[in-house]
PDB file of N, CA and C in Angstrom:
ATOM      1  N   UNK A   1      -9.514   3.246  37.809  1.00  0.00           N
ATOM      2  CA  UNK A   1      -9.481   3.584  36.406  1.00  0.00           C
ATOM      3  C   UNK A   1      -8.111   3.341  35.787  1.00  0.00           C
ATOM      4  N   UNK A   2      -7.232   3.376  36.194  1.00  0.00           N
ATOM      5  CA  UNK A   2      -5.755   3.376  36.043  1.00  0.00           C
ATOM      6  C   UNK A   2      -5.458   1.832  35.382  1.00  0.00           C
ATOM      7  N   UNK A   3      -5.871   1.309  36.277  1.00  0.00           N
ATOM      8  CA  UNK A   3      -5.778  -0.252  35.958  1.00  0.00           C
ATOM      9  C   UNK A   3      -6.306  -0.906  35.171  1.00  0.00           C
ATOM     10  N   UNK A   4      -7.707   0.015  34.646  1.00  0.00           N
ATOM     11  CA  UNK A   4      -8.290  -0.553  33.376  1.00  0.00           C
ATOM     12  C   UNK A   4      -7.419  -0.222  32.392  1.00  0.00           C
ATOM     13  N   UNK A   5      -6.953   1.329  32.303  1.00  0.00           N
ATOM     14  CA  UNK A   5      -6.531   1.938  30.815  1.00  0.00           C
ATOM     15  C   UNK A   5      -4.976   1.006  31.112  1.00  0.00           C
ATOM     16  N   UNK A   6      -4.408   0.451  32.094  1.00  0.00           N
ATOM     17  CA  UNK A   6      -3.102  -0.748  31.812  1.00  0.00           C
ATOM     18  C   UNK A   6      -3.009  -1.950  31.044  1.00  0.00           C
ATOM     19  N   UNK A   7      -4.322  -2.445  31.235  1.00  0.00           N
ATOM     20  CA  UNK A   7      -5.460  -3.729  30.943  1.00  0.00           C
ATOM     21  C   UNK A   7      -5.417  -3.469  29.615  1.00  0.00           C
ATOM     22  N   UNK A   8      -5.755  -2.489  29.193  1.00  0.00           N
ATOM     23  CA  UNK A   8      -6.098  -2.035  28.320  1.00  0.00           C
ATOM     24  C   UNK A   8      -4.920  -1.580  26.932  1.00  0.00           C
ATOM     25  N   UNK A   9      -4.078  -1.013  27.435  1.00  0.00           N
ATOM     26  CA  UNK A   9      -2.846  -0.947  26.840  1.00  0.00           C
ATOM     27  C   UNK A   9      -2.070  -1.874  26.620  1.00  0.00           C
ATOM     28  N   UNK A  10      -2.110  -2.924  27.509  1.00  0.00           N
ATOM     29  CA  UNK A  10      -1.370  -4.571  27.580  1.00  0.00           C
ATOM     30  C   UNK A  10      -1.781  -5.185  26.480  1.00  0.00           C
ATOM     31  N   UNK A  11      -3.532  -4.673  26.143  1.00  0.00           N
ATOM     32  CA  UNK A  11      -4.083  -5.807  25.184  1.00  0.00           C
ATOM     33  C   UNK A  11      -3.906  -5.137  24.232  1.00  0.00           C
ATOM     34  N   UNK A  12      -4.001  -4.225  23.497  1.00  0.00           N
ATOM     35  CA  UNK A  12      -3.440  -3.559  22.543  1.00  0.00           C
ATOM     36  C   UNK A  12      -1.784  -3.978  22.079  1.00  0.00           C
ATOM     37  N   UNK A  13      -1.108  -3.796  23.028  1.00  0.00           N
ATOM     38  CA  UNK A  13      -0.035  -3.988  22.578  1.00  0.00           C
ATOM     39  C   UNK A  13       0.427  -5.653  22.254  1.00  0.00           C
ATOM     40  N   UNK A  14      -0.263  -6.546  22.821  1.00  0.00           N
ATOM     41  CA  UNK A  14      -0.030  -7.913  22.225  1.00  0.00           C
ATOM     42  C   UNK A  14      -1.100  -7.768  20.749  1.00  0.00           C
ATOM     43  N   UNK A  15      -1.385  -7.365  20.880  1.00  0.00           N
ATOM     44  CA  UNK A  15      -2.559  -7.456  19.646  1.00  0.00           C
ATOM     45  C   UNK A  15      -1.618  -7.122  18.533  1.00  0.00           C
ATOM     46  N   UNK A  16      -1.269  -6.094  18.935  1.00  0.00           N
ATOM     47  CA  UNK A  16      -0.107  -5.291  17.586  1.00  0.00           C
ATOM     48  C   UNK A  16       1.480  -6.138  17.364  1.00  0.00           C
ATOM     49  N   UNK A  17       1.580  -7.236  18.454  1.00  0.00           N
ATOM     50  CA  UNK A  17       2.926  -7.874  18.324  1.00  0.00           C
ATOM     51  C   UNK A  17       2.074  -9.087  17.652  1.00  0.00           C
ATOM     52  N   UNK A  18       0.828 -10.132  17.872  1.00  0.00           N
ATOM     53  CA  UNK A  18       0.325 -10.867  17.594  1.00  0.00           C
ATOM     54  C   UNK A  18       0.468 -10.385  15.385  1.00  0.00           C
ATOM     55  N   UNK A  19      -0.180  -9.209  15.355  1.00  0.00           N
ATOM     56  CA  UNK A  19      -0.121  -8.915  14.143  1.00  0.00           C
ATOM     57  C   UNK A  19       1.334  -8.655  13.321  1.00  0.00           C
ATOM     58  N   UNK A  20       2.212  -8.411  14.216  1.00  0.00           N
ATOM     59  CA  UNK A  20       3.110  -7.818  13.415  1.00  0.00           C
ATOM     60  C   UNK A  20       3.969  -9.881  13.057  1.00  0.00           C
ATOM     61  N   UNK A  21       3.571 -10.671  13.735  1.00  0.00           N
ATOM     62  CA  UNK A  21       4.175 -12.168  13.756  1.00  0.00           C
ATOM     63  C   UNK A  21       3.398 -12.501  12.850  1.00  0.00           C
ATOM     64  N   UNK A  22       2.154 -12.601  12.418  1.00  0.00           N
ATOM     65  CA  UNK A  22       1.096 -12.724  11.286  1.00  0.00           C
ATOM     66  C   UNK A  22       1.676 -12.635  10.360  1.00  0.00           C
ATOM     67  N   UNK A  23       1.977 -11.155  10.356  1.00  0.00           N
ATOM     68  CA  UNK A  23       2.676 -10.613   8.816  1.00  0.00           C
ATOM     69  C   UNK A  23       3.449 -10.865   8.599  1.00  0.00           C
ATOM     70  N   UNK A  24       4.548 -11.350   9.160  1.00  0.00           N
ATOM     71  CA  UNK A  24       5.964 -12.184   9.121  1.00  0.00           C
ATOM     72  C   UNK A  24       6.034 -13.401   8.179  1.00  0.00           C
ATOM     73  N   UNK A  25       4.922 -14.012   8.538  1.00  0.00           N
ATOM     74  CA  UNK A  25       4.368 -15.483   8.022  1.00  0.00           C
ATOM     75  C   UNK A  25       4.267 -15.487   6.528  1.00  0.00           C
ATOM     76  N   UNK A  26       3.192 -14.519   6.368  1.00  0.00           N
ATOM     77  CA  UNK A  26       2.579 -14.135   5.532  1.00  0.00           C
ATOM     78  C   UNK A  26       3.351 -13.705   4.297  1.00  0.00           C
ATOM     79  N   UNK A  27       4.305 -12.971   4.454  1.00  0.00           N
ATOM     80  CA  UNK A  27       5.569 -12.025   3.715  1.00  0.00           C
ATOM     81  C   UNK A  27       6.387 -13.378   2.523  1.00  0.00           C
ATOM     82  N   UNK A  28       6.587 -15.039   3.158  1.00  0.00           N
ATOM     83  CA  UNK A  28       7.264 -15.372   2.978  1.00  0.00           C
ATOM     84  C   UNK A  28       6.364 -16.393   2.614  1.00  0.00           C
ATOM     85  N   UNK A  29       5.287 -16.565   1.844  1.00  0.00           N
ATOM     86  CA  UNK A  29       4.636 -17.737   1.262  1.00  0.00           C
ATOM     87  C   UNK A  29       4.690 -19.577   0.529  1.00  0.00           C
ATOM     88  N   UNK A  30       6.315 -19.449  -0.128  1.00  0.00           N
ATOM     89  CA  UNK A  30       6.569 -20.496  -0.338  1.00  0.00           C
ATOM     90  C   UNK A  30       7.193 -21.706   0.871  1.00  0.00           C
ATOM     91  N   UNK A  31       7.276 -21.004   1.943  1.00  0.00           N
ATOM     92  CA  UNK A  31       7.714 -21.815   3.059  1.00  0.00           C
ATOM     93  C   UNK A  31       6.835 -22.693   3.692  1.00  0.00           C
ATOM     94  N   UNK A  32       5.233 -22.416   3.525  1.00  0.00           N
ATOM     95  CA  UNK A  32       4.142 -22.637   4.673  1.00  0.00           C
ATOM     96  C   UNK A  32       3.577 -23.178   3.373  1.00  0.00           C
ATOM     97  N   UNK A  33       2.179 -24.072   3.721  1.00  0.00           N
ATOM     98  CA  UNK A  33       1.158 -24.834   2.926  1.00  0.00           C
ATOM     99  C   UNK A  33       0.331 -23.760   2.962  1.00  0.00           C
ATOM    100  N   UNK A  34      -0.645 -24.288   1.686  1.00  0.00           N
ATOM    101  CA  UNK A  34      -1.581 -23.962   1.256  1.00  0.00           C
ATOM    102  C   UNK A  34      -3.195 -23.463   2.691  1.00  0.00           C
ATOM    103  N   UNK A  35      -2.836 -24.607   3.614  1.00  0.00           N
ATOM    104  CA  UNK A  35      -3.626 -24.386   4.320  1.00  0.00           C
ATOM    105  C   UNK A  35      -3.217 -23.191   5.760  1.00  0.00           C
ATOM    106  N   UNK A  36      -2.307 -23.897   5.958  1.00  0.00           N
ATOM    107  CA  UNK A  36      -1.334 -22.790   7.067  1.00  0.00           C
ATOM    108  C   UNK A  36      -1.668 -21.436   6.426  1.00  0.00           C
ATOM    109  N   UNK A  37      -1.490 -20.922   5.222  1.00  0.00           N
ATOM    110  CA  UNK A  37      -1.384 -19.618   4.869  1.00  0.00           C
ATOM    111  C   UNK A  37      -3.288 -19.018   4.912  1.00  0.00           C
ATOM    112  N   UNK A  38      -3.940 -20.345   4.729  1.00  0.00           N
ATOM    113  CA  UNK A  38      -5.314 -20.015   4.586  1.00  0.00           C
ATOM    114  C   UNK A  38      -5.678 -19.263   6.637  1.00  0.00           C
ATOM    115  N   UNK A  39      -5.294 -19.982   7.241  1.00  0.00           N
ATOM    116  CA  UNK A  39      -5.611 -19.963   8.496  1.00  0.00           C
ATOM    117  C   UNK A  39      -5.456 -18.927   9.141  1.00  0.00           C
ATOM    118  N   UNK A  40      -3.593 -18.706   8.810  1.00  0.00           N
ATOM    119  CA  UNK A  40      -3.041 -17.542   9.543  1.00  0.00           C
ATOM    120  C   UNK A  40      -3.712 -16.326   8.820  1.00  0.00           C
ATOM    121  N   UNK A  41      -3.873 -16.349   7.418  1.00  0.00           N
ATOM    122  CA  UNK A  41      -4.761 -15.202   6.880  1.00  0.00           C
ATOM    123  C   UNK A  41      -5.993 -14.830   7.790  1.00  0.00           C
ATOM    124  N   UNK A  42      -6.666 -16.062   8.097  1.00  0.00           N
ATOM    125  CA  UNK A  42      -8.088 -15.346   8.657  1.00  0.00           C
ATOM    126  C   UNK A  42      -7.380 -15.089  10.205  1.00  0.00           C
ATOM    127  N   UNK A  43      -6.871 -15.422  10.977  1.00  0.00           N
ATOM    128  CA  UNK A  43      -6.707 -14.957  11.698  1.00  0.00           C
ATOM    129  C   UNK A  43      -5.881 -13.774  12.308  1.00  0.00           C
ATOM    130  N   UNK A  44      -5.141 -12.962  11.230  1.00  0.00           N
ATOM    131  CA  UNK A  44      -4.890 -11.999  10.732  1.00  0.00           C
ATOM    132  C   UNK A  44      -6.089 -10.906  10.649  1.00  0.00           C
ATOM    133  N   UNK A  45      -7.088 -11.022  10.084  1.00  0.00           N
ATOM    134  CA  UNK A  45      -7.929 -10.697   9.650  1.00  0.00           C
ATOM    135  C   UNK A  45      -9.100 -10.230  11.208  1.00  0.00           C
ATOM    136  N   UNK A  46      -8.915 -11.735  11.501  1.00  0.00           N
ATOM    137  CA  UNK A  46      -9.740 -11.384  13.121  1.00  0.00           C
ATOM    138  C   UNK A  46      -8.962 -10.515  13.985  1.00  0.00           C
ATOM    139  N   UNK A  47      -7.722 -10.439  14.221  1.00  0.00           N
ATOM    140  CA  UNK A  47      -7.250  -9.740  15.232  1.00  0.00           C
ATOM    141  C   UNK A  47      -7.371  -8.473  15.142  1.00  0.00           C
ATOM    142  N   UNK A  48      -7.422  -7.905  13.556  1.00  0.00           N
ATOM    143  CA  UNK A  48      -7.373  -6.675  13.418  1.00  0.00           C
ATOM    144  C   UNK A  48      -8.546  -5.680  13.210  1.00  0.00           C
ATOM    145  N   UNK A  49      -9.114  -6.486  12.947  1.00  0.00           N
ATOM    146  CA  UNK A  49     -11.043  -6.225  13.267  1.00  0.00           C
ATOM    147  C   UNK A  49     -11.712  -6.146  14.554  1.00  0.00           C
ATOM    148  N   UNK A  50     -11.065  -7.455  15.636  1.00  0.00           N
ATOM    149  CA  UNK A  50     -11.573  -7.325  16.592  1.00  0.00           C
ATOM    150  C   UNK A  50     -11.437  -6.404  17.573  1.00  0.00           C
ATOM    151  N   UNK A  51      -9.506  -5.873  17.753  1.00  0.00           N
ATOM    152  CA  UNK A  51      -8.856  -4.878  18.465  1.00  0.00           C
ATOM    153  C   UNK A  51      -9.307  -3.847  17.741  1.00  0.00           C
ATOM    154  N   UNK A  52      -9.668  -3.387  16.564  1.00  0.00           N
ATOM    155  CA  UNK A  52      -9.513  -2.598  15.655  1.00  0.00           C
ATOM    156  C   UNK A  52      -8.466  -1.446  15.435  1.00  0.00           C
ATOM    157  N   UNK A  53      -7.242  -2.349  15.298  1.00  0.00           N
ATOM    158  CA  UNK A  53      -6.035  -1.748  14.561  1.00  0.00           C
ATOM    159  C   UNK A  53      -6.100  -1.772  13.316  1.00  0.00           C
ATOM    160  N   UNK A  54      -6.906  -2.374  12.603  1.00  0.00           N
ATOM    161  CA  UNK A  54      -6.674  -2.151  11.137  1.00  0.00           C
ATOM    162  C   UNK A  54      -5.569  -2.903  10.510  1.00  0.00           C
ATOM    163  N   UNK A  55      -6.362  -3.464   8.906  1.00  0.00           N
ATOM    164  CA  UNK A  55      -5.064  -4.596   8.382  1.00  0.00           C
ATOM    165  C   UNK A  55      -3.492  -3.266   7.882  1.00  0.00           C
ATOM    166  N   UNK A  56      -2.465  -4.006   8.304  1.00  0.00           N
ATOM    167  CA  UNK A  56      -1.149  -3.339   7.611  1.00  0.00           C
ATOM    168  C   UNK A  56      -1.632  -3.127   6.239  1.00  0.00           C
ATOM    169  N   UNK A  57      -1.069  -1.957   5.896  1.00  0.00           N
ATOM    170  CA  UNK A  57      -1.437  -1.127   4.157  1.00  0.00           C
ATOM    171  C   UNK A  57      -0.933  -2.312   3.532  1.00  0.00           C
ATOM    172  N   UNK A  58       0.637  -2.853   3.560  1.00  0.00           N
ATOM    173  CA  UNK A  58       1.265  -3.995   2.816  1.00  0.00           C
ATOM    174  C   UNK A  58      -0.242  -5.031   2.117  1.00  0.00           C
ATOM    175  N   UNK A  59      -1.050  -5.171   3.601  1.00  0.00           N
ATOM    176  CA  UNK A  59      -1.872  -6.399   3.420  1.00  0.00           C
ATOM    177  C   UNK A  59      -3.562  -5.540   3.056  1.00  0.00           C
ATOM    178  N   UNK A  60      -3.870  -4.815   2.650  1.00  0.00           N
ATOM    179  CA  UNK A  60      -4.815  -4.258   2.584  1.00  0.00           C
ATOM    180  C   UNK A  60      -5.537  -4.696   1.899  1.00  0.00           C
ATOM    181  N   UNK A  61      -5.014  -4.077   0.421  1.00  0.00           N
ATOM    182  CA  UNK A  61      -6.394  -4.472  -0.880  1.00  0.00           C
ATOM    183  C   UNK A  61      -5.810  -6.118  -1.431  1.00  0.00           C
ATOM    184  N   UNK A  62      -4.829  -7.007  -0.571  1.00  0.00           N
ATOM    185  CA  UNK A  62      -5.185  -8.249  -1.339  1.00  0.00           C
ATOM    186  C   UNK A  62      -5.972  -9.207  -0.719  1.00  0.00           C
ATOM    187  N   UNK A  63      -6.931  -8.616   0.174  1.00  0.00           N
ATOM    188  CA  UNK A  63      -7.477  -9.700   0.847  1.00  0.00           C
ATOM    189  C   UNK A  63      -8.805 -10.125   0.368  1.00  0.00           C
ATOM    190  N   UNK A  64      -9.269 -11.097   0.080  1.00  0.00           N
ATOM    191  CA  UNK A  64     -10.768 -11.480  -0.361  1.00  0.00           C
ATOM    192  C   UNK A  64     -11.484 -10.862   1.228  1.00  0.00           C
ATOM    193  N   UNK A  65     -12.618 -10.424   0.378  1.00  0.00           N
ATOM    194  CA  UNK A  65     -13.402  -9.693   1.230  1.00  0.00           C
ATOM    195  C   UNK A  65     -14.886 -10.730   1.585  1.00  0.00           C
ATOM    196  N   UNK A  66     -14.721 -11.639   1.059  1.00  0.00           N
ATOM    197  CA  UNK A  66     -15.925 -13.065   0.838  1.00  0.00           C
ATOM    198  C   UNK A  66     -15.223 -13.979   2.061  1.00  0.00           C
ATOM    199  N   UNK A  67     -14.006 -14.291   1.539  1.00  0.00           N
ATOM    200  CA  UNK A  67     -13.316 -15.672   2.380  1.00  0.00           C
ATOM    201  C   UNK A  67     -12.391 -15.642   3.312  1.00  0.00           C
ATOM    202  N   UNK A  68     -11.850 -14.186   3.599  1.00  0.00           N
ATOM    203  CA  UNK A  68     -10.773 -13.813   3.772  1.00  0.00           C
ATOM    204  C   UNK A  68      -9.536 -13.943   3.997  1.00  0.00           C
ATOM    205  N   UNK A  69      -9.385 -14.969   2.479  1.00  0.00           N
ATOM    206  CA  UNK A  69      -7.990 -15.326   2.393  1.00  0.00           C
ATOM    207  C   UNK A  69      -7.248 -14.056   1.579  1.00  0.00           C
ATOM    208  N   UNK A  70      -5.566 -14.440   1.942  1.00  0.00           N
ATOM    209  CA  UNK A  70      -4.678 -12.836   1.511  1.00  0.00           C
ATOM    210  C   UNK A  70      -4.745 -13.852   0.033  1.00  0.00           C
ATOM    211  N   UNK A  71      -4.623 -12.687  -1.050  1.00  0.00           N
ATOM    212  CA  UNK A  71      -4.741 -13.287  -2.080  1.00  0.00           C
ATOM    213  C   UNK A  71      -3.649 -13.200  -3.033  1.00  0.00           C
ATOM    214  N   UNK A  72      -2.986 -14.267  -3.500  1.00  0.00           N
ATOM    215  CA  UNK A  72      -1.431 -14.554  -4.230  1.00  0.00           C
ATOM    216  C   UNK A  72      -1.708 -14.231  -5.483  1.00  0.00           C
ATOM    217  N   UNK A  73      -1.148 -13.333  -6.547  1.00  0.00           N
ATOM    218  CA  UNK A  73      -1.704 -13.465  -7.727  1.00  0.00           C
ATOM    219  C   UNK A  73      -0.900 -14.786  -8.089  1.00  0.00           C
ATOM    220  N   UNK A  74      -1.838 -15.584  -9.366  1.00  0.00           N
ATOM    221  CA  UNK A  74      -1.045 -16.575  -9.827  1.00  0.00           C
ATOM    222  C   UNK A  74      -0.938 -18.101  -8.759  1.00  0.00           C
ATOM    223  N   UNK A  75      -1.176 -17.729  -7.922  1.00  0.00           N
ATOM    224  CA  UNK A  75      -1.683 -18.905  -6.865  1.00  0.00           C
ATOM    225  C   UNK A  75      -2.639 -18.947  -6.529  1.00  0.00           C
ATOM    226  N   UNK A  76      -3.519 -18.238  -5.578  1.00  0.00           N
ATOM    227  CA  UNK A  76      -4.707 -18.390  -5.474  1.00  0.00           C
ATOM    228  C   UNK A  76      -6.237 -17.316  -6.149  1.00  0.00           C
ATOM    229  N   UNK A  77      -4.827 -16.294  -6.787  1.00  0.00           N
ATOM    230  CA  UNK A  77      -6.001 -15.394  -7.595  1.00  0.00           C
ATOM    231  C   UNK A  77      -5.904 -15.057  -8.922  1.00  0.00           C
ATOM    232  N   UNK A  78      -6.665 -13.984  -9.585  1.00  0.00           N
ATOM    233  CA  UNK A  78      -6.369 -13.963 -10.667  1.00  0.00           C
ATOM    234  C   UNK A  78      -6.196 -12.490 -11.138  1.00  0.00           C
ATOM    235  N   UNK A  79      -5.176 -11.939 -12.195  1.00  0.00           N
ATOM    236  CA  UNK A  79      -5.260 -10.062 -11.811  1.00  0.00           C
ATOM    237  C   UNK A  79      -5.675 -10.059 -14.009  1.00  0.00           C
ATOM    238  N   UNK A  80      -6.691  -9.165 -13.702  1.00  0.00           N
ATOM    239  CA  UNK A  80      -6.814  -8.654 -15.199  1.00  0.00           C
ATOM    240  C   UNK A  80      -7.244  -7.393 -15.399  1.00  0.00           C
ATOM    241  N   UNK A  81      -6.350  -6.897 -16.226  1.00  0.00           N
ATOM    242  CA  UNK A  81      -6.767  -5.440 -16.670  1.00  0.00           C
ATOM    243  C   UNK A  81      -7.263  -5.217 -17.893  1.00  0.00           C
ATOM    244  N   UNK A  82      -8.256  -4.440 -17.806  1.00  0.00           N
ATOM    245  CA  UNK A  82      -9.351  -3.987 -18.783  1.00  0.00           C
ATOM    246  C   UNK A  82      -9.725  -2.527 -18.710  1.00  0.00           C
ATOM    247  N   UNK A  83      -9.593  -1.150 -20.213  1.00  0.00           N
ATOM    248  CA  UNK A  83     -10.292   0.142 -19.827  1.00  0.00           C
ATOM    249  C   UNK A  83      -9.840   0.666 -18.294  1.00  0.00           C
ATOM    250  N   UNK A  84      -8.694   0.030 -18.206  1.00  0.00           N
ATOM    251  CA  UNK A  84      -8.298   0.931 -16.883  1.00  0.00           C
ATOM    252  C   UNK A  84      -8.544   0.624 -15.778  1.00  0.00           C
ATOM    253  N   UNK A  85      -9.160  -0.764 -15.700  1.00  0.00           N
ATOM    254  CA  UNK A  85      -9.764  -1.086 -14.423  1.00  0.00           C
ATOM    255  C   UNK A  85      -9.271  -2.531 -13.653  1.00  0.00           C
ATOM    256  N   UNK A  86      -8.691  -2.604 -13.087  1.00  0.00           N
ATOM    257  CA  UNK A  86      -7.994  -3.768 -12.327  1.00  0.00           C
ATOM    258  C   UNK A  86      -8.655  -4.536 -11.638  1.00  0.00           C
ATOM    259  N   UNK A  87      -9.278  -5.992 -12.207  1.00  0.00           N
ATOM    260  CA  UNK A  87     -10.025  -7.009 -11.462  1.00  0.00           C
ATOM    261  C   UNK A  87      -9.168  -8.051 -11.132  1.00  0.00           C
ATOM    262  N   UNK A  88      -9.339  -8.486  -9.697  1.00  0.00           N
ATOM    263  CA  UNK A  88      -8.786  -9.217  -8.716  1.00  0.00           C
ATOM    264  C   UNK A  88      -9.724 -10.078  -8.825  1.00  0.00           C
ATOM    265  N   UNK A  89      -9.699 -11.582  -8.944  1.00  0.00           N
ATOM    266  CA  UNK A  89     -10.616 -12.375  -8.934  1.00  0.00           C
ATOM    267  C   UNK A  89     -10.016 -13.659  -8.131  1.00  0.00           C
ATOM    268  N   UNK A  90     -10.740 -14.072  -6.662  1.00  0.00           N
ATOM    269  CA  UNK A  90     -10.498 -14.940  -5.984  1.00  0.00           C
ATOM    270  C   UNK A  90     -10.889 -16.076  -6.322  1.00  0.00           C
ATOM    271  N   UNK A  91      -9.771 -17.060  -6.607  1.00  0.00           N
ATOM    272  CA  UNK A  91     -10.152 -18.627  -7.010  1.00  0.00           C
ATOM    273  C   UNK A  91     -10.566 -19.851  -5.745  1.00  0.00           C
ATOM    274  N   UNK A  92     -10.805 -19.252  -4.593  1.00  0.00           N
ATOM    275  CA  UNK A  92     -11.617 -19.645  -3.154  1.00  0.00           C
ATOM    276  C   UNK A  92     -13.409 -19.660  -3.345  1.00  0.00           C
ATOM    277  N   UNK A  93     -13.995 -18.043  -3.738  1.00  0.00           N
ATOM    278  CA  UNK A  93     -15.040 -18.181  -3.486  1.00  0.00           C
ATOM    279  C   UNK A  93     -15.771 -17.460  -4.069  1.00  0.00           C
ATOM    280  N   UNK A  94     -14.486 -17.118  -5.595  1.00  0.00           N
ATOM    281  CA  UNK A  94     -15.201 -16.689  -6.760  1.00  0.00           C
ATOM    282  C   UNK A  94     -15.410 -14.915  -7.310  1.00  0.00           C
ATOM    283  N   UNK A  95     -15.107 -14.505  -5.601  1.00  0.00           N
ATOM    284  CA  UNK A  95     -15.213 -13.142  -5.539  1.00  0.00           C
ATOM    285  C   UNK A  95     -14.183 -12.338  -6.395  1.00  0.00           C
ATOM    286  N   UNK A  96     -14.995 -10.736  -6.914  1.00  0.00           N
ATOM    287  CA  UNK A  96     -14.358 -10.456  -7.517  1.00  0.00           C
ATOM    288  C   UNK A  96     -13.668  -8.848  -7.260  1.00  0.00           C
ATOM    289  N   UNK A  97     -12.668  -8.054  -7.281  1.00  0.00           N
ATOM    290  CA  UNK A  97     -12.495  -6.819  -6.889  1.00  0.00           C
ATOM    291  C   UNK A  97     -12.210  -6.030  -7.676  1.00  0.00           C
ATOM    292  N   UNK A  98     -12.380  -5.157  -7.794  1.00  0.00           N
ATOM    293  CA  UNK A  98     -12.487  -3.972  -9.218  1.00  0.00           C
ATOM    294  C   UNK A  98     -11.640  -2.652  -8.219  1.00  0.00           C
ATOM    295  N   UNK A  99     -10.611  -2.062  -8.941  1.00  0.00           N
ATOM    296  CA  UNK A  99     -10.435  -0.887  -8.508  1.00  0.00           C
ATOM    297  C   UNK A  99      -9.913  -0.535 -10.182  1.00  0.00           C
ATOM    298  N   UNK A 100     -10.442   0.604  -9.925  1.00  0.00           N
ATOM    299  CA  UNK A 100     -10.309   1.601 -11.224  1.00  0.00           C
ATOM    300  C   UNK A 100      -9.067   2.885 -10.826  1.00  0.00           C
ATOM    301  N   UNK A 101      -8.633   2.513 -12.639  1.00  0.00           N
ATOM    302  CA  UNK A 101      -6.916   3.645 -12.732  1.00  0.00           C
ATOM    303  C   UNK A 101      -7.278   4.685 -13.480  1.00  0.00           C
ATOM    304  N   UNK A 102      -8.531   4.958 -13.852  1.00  0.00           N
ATOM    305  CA  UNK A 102      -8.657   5.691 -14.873  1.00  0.00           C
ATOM    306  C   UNK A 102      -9.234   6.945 -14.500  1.00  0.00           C
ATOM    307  N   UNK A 103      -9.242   8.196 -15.009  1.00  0.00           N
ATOM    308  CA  UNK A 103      -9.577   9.403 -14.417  1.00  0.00           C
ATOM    309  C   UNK A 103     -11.185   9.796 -14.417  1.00  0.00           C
TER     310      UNK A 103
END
């Protein structure tokens, strides 16, 4: 049993260094292409779903939940506010995200 929960802790912990190099990438957008940023996004996305550590808060609510690319305002998305309500609209796959400011 010992040797599983090691196994086990090993993979966790690359998982969480794998992610924390993701986000590195990610942080600094004008350096990398259009596609590079598409890629490392989803695979961002897989690691943290699959281990289930969960995306970093930083990276949380900008991710398209359709394509799962991280989403740039002004590059690849679009931000409009209306009545209090903040729509995120992905220019990938159209999707749209609503979170509401209002009481």
């Amino acid at each position: 049993m010992a040797r599983k929960n090691r196994i086990k802790k090993v993979r966790h912990e690359r998982a969480l260094s794998a992610q924390l190099y993701l986000q590195s990438i990610l942080e600094n957008p004008q350096k990398n292409s259009d596609e590079f940023l598409k890629t490392t996004s989803k695979q961002l996305w897989k690691i943290s779903t699959r281990h289930r550590i969960g995306l970093p808060p930083k990276f949380k609510n900008r991710f398209c939940r359709n394509c799962k690319n991280l989403l740039y305002p002004g590059k690849n998305s679009r931000i409009r506010i209306r009545n209090k309500v903040r729509y995120l609209t992905c220019f990938e796959c159209g999707a749209v995200k609503r979170k509401n400011f209002g009481g």
